[in-house]
Protein backbone atom coordinates (compact mmCIF):
# COMPACT_ATOMS: atom_id res chain seq x y z
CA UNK A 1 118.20 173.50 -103.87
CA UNK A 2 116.28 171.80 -106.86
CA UNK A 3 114.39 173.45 -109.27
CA UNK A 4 112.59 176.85 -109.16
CA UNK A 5 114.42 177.14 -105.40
CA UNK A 6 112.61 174.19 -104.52
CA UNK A 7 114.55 171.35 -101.89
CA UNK A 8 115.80 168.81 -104.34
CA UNK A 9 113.89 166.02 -102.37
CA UNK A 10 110.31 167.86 -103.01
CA UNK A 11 110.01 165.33 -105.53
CA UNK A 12 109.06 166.12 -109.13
CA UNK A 13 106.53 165.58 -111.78
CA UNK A 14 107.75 162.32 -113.25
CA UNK A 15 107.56 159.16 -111.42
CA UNK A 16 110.60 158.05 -113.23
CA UNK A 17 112.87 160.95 -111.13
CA UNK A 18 110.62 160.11 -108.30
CA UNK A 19 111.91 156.82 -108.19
CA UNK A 20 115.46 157.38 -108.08
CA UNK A 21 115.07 160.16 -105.65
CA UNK A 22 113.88 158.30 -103.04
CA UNK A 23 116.69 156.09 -103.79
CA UNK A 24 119.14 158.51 -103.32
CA UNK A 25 117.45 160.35 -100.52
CA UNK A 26 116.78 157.63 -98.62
CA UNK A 27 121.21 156.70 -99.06
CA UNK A 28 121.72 160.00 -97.89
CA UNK A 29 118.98 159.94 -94.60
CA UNK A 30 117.03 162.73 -96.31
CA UNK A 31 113.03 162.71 -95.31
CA UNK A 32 111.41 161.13 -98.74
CA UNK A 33 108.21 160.31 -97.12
CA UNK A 34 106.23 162.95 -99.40
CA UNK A 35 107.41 161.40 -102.47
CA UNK A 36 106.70 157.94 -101.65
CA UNK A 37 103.22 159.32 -100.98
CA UNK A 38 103.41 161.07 -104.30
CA UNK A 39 104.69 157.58 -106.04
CA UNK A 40 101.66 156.09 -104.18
CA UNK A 41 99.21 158.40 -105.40
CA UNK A 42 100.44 157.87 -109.18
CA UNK A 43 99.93 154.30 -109.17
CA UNK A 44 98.28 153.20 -112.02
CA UNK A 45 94.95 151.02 -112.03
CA UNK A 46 97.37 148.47 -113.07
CA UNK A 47 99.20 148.94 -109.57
CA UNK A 48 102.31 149.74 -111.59
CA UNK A 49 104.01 153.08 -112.87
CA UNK A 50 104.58 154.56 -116.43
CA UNK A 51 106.75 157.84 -116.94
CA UNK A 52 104.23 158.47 -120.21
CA UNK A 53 101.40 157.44 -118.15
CA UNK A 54 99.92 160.99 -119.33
CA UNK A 55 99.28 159.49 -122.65
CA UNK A 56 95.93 157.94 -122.92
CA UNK A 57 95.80 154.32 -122.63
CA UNK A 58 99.54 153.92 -122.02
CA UNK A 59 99.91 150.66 -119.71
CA UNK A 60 102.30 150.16 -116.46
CA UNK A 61 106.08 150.04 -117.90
CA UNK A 62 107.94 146.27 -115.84
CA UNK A 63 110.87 148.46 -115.59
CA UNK A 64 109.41 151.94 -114.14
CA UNK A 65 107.05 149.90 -112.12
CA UNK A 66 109.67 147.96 -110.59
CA UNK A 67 111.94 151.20 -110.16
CA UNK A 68 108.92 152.44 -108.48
CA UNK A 69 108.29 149.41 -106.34
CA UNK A 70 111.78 149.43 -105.38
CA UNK A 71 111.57 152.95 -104.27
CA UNK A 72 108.37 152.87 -102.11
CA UNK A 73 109.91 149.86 -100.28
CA UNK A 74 113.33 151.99 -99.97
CA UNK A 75 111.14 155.32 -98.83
CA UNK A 76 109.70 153.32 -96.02
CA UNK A 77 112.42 150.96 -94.39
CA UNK A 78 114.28 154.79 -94.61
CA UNK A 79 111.21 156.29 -92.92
């Protein structure tokens, strides 16, 4: 269990963790659909990903964007 009781593959708040929990889910055979779709939904208008994306302004990150890319490609060969 993750968090508050909650299944460690839930997913959490950052894309950052989100990234490299599909990653490891998706080793392991774990369902990580609903944090791909998470990921997905957190795109930026930018089509990338920022783990301070809550700060105004704040562009896509190359490195968080391609951590993200890599795990939305992972998430779905795994799904």
């Amino acid at each position: 269990m993750g968090h508050a009781g909650e299944p460690f593959f839930a997913g959490e708040v950052e894309p950052c963790i989100n990234g490299k929990a599909v990653t490891i889910g998706a080793y392991f055979g774990e369902d990580v659909r609903s944090i791909v779709d998470r990921l997905l939904g957190e795109q930026m208008r930018d089509a990338g990903w920022n783990c301070e994306a809550a700060a105004a302004g704040a562009p896509s990150s190359k490195s968080r964007t391609t951590s993200g890319r890599s795990a939305v490609d992972t998430g779905a060969r795994s799904g």
